[in-house]
PDB file of N, CA and C in Angstrom:
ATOM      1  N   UNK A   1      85.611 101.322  74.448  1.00  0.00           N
ATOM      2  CA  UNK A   1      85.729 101.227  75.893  1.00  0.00           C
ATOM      3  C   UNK A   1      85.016  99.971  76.373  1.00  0.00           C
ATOM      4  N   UNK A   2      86.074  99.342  77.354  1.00  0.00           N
ATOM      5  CA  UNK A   2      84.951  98.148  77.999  1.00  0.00           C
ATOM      6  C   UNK A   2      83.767  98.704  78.822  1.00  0.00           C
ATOM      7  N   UNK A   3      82.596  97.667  78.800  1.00  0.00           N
ATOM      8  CA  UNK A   3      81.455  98.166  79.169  1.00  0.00           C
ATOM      9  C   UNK A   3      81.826  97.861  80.711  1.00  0.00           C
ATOM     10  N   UNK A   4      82.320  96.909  81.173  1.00  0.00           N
ATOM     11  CA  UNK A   4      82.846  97.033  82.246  1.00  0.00           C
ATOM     12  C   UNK A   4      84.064  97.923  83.114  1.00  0.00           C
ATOM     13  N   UNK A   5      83.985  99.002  82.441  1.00  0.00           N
ATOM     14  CA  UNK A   5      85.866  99.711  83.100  1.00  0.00           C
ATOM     15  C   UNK A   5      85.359 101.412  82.352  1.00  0.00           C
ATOM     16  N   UNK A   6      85.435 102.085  83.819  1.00  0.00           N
ATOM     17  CA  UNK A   6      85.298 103.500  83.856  1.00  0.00           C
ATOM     18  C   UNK A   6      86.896 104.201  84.187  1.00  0.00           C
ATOM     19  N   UNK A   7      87.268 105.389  83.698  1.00  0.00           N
ATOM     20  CA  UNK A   7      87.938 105.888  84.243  1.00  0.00           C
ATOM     21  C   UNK A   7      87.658 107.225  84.508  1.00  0.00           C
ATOM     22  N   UNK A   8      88.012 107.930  85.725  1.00  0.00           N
ATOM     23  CA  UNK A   8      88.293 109.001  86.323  1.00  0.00           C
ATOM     24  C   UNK A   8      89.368 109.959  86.759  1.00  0.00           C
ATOM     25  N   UNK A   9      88.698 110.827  85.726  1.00  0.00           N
ATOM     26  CA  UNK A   9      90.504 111.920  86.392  1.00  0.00           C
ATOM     27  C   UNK A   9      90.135 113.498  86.700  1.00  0.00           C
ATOM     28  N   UNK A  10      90.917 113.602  87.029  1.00  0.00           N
ATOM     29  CA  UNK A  10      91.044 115.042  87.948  1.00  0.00           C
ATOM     30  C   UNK A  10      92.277 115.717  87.835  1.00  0.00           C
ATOM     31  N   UNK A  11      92.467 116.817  87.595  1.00  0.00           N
ATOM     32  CA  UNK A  11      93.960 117.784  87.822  1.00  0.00           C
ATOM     33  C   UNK A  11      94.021 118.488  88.957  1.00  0.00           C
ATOM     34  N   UNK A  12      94.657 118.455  89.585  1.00  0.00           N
ATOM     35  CA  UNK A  12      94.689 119.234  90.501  1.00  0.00           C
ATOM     36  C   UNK A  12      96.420 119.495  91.137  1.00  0.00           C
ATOM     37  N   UNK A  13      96.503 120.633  91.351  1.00  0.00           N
ATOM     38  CA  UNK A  13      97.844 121.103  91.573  1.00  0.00           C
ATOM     39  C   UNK A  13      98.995 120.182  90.519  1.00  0.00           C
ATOM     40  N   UNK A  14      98.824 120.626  89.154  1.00  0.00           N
ATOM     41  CA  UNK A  14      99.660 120.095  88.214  1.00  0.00           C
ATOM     42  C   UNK A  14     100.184 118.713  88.536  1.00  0.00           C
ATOM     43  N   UNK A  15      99.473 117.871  88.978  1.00  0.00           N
ATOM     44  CA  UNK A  15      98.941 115.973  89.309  1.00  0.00           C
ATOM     45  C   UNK A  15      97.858 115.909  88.930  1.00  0.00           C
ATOM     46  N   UNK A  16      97.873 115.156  87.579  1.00  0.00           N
ATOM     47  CA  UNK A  16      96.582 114.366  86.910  1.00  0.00           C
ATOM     48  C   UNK A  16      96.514 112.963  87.606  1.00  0.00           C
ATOM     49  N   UNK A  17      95.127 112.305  88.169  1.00  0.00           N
ATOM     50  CA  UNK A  17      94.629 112.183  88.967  1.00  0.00           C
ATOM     51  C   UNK A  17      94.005 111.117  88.295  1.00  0.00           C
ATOM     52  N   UNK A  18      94.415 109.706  88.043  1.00  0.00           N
ATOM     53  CA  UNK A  18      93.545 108.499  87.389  1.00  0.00           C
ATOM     54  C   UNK A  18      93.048 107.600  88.323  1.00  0.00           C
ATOM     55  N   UNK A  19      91.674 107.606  88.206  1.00  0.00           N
ATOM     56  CA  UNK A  19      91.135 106.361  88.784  1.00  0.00           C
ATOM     57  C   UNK A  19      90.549 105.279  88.036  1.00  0.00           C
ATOM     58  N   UNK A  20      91.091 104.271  88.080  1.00  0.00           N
ATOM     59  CA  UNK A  20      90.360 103.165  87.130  1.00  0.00           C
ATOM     60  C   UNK A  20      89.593 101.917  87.856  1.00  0.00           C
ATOM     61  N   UNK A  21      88.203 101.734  87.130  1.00  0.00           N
ATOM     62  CA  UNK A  21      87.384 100.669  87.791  1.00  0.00           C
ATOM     63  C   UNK A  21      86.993 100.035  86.976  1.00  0.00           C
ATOM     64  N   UNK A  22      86.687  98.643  88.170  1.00  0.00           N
ATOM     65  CA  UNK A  22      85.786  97.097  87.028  1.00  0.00           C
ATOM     66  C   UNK A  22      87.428  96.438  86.460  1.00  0.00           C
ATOM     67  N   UNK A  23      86.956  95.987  84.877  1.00  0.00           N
ATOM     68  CA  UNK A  23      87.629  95.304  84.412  1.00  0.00           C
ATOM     69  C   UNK A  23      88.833  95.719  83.753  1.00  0.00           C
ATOM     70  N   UNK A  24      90.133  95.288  83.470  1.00  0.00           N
ATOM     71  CA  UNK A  24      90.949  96.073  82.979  1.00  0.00           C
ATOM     72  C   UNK A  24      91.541  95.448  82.065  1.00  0.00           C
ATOM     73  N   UNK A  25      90.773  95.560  80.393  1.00  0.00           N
ATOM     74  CA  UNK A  25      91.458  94.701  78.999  1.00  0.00           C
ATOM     75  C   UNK A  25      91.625  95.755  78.217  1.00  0.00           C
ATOM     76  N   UNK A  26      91.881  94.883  76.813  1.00  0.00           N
ATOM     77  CA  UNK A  26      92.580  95.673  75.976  1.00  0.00           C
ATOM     78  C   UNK A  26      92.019  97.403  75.916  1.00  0.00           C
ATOM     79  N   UNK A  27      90.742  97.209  75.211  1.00  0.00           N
ATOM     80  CA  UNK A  27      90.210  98.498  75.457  1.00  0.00           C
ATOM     81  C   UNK A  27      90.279  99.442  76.340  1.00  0.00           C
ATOM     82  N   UNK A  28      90.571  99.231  77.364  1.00  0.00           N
ATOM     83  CA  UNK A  28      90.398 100.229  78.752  1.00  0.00           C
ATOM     84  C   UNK A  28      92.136 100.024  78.627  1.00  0.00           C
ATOM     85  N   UNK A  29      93.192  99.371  78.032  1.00  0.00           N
ATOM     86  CA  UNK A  29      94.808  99.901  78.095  1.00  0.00           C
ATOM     87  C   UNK A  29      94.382 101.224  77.350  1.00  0.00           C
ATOM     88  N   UNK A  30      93.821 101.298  76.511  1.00  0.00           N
ATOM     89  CA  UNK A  30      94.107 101.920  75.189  1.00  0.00           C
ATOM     90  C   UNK A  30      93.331 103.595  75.991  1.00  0.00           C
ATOM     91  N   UNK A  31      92.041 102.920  76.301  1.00  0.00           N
ATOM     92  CA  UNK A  31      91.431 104.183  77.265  1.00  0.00           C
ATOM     93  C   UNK A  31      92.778 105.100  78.082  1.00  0.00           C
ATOM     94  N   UNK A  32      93.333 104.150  78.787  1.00  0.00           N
ATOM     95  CA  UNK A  32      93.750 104.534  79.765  1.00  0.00           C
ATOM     96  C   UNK A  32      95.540 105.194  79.180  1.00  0.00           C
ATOM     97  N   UNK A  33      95.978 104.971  77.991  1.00  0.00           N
ATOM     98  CA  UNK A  33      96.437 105.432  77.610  1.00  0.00           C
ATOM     99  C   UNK A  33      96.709 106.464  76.375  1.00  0.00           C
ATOM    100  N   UNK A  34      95.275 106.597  75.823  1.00  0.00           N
ATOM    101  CA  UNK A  34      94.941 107.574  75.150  1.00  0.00           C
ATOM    102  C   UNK A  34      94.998 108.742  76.722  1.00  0.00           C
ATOM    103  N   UNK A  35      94.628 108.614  77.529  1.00  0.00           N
ATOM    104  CA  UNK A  35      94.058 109.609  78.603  1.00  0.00           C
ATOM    105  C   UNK A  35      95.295 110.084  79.161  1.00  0.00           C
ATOM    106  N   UNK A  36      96.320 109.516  79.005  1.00  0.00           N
ATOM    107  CA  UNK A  36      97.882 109.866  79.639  1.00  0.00           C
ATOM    108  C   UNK A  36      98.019 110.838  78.534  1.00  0.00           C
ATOM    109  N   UNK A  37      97.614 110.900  77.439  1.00  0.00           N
ATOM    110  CA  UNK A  37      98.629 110.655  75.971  1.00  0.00           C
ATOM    111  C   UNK A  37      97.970 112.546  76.086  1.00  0.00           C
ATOM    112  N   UNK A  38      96.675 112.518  76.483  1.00  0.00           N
ATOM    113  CA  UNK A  38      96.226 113.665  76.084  1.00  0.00           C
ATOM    114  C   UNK A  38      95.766 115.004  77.083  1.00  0.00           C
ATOM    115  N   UNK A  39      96.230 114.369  78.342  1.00  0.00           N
ATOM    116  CA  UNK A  39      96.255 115.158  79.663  1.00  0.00           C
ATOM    117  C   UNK A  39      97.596 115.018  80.331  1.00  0.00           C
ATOM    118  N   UNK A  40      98.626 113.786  80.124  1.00  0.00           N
ATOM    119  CA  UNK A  40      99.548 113.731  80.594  1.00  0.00           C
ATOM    120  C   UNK A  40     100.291 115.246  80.837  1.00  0.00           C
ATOM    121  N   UNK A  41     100.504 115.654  79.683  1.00  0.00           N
ATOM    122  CA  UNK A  41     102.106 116.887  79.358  1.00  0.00           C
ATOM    123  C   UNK A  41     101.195 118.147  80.214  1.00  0.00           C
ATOM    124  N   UNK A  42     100.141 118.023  80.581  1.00  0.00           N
ATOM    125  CA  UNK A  42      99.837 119.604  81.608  1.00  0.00           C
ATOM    126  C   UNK A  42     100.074 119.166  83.377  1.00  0.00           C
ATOM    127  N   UNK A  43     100.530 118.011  83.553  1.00  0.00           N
ATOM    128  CA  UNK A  43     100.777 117.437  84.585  1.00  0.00           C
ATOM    129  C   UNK A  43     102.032 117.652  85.013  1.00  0.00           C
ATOM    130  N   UNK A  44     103.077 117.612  86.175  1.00  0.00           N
ATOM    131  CA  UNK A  44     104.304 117.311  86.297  1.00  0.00           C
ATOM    132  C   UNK A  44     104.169 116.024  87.283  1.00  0.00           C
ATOM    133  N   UNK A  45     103.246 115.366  87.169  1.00  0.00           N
ATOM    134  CA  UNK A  45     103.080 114.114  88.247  1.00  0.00           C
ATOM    135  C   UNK A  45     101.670 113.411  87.659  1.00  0.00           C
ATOM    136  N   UNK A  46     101.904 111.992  87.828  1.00  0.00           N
ATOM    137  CA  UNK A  46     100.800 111.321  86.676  1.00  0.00           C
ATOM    138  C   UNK A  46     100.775 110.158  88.376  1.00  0.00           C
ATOM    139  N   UNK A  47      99.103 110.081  88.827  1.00  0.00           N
ATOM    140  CA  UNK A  47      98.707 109.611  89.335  1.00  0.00           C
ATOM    141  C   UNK A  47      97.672 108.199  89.303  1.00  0.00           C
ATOM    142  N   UNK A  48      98.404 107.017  89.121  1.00  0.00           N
ATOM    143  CA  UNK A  48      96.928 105.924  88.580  1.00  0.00           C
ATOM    144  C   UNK A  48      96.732 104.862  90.055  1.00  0.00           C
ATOM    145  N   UNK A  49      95.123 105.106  90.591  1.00  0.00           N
ATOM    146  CA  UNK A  49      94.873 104.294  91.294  1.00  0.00           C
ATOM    147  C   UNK A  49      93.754 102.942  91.050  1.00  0.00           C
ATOM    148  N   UNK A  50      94.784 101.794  91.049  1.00  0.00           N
ATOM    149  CA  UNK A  50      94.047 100.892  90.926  1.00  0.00           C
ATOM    150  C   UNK A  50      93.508 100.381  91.731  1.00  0.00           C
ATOM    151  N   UNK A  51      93.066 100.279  92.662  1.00  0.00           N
ATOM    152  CA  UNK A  51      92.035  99.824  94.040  1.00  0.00           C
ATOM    153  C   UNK A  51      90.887  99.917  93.160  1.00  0.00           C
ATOM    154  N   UNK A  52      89.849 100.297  92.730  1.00  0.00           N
ATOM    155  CA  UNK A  52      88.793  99.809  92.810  1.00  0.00           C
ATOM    156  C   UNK A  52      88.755  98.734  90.919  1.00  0.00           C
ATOM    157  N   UNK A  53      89.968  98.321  90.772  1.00  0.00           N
ATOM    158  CA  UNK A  53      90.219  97.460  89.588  1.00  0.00           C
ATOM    159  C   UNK A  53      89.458  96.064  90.076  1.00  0.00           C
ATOM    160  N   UNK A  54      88.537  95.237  89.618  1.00  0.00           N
ATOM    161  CA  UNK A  54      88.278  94.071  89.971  1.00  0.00           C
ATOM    162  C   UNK A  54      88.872  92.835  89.488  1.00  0.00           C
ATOM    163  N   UNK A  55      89.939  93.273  87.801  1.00  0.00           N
ATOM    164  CA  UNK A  55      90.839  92.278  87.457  1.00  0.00           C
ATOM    165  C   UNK A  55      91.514  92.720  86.628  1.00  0.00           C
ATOM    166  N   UNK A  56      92.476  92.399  86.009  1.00  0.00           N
ATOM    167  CA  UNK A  56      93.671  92.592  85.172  1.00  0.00           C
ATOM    168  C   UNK A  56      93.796  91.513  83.759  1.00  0.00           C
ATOM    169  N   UNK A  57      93.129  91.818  83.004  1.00  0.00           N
ATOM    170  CA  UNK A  57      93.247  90.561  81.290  1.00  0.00           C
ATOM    171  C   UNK A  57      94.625  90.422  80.780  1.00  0.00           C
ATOM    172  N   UNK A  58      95.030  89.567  80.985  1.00  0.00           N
ATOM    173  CA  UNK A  58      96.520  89.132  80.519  1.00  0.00           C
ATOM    174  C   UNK A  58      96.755  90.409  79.140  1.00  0.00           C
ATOM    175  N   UNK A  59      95.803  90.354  78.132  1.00  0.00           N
ATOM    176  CA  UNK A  59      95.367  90.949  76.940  1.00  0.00           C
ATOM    177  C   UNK A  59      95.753  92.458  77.279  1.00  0.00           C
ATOM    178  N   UNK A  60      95.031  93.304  78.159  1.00  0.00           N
ATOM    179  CA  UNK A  60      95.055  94.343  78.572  1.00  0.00           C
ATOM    180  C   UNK A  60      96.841  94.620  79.058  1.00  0.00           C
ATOM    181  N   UNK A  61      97.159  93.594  79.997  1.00  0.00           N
ATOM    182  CA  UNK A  61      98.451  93.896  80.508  1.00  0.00           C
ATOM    183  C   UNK A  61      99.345  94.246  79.377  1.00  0.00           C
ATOM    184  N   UNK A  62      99.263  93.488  78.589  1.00  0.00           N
ATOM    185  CA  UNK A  62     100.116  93.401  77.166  1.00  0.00           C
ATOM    186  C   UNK A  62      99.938  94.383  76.072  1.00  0.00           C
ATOM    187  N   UNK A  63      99.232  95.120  76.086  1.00  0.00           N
ATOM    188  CA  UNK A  63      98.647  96.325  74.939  1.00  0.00           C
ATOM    189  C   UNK A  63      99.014  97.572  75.920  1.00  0.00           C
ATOM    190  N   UNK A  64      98.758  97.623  77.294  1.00  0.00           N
ATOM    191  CA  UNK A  64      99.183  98.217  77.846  1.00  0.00           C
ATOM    192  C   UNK A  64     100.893  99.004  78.198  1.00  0.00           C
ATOM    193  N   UNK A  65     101.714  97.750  78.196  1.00  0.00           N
ATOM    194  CA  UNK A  65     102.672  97.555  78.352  1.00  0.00           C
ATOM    195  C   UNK A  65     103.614  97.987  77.339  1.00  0.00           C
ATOM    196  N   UNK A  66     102.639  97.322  76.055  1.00  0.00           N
ATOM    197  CA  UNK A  66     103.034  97.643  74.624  1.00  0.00           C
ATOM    198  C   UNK A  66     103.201  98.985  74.159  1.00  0.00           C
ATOM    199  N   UNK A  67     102.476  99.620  74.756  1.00  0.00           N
ATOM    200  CA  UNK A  67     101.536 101.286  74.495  1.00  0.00           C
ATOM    201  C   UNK A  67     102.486 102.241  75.126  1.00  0.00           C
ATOM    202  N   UNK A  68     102.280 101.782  76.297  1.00  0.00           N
ATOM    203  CA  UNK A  68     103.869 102.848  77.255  1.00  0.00           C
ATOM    204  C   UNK A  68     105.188 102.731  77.026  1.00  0.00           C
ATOM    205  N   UNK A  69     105.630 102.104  76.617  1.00  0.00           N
ATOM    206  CA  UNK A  69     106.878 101.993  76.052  1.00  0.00           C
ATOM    207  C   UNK A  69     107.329 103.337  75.690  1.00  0.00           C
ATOM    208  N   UNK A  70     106.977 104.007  74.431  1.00  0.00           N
ATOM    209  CA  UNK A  70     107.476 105.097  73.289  1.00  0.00           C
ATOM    210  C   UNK A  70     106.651 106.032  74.749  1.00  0.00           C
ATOM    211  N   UNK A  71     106.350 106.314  75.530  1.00  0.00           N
ATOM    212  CA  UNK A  71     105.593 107.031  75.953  1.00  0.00           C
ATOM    213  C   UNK A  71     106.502 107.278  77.492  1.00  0.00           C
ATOM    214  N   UNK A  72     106.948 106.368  77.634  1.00  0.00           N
ATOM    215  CA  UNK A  72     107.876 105.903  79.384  1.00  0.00           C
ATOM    216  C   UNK A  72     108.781 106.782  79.427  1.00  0.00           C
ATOM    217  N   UNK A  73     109.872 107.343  77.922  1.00  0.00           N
ATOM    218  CA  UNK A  73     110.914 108.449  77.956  1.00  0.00           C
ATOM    219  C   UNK A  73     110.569 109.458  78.928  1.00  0.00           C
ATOM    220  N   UNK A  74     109.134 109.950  77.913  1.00  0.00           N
ATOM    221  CA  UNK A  74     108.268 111.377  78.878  1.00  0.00           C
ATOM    222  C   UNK A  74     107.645 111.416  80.055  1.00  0.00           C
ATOM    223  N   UNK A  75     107.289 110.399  80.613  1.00  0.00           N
ATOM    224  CA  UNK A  75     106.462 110.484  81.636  1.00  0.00           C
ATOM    225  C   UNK A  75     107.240 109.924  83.053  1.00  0.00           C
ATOM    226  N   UNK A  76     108.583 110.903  83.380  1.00  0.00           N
ATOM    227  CA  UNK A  76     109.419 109.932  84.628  1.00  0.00           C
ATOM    228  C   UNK A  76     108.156 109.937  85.685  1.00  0.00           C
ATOM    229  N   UNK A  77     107.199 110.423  85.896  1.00  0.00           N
ATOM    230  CA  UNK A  77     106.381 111.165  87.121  1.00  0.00           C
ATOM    231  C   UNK A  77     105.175 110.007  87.242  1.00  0.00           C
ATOM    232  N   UNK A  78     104.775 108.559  86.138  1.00  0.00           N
ATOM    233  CA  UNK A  78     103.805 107.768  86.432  1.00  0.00           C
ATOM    234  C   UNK A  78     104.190 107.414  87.679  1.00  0.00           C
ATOM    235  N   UNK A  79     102.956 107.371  88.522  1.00  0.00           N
ATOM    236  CA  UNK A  79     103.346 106.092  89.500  1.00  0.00           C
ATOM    237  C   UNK A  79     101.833 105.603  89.342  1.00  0.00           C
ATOM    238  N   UNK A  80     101.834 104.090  90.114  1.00  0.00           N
ATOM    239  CA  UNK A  80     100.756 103.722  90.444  1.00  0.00           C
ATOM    240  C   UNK A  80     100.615 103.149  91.963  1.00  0.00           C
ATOM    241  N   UNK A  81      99.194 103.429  92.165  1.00  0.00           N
ATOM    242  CA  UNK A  81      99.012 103.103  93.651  1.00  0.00           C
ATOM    243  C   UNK A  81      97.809 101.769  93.471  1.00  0.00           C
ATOM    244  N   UNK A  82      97.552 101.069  95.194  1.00  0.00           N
ATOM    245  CA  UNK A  82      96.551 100.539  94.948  1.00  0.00           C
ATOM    246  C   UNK A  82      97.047  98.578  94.674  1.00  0.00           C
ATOM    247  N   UNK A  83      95.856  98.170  94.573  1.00  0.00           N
ATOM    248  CA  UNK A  83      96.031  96.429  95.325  1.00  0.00           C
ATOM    249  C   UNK A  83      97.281  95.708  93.534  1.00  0.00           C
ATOM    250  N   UNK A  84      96.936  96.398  92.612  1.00  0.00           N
ATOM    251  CA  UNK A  84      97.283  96.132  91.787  1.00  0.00           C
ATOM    252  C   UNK A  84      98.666  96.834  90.861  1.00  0.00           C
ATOM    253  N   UNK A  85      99.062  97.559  91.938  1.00  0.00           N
ATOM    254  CA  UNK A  85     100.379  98.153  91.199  1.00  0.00           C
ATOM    255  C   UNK A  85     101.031  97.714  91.019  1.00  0.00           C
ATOM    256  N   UNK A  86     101.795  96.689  91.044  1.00  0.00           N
ATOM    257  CA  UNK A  86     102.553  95.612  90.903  1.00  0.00           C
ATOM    258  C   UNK A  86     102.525  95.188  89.437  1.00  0.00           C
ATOM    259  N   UNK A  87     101.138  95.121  89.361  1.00  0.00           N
ATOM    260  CA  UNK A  87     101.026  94.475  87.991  1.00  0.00           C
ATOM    261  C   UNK A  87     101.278  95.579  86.628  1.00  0.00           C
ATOM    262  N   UNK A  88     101.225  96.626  86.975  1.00  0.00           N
ATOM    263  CA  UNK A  88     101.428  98.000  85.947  1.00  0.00           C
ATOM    264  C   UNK A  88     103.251  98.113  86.286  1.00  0.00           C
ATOM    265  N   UNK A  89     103.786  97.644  87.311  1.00  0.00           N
ATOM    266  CA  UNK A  89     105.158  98.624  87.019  1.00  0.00           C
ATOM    267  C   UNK A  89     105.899  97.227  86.767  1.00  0.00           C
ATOM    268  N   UNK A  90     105.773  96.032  86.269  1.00  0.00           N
ATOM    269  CA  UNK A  90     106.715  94.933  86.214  1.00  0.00           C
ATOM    270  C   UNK A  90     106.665  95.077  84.635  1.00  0.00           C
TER     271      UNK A  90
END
């Protein structure tokens, strides 16, 4: 995990509930998609807010991107919210 980048989640009414902060590289894709990988399927709605993200590592975008792929079939219900969603759904 980056020492800079926490994440936070919550379930609530079958919507898992991601909040991600600080920095966002390779390590924290992998965080952040181990955390889909293993709370996702009790969800019917996958929630990621990036607002309190302070940047996006080219590195991260790309492992990220890489990672959801085999994973995108199952999960029609990601969305993301927040200053940086843009950069997760392109």
């Amino acid at each position: 995990m980056a020492a800079k980048f926490q994440l936070f989640s919550s379930l609530t009414k079958n919507v898992l509930h991601l909040q991600l902060r600080g920095e966002f590289d390779g390590s924290a894709a992998c965080e952040l998609i181990n955390k889909i990988e293993e709370d996702g399927s009790s969800a019917s709605k996958i929630l990621v807010d990036t607002t309190e993200l302070r940047c996006i590592h080219p590195f991260g975008k790309t492992v990220f991107q890489n990672r959801i792929g085999p994973l995108s079939r199952k999960l029609f219900a990601l969305t993301f919210t927040g200053k940086f969603k843009h950069q997760f759904e392109s």
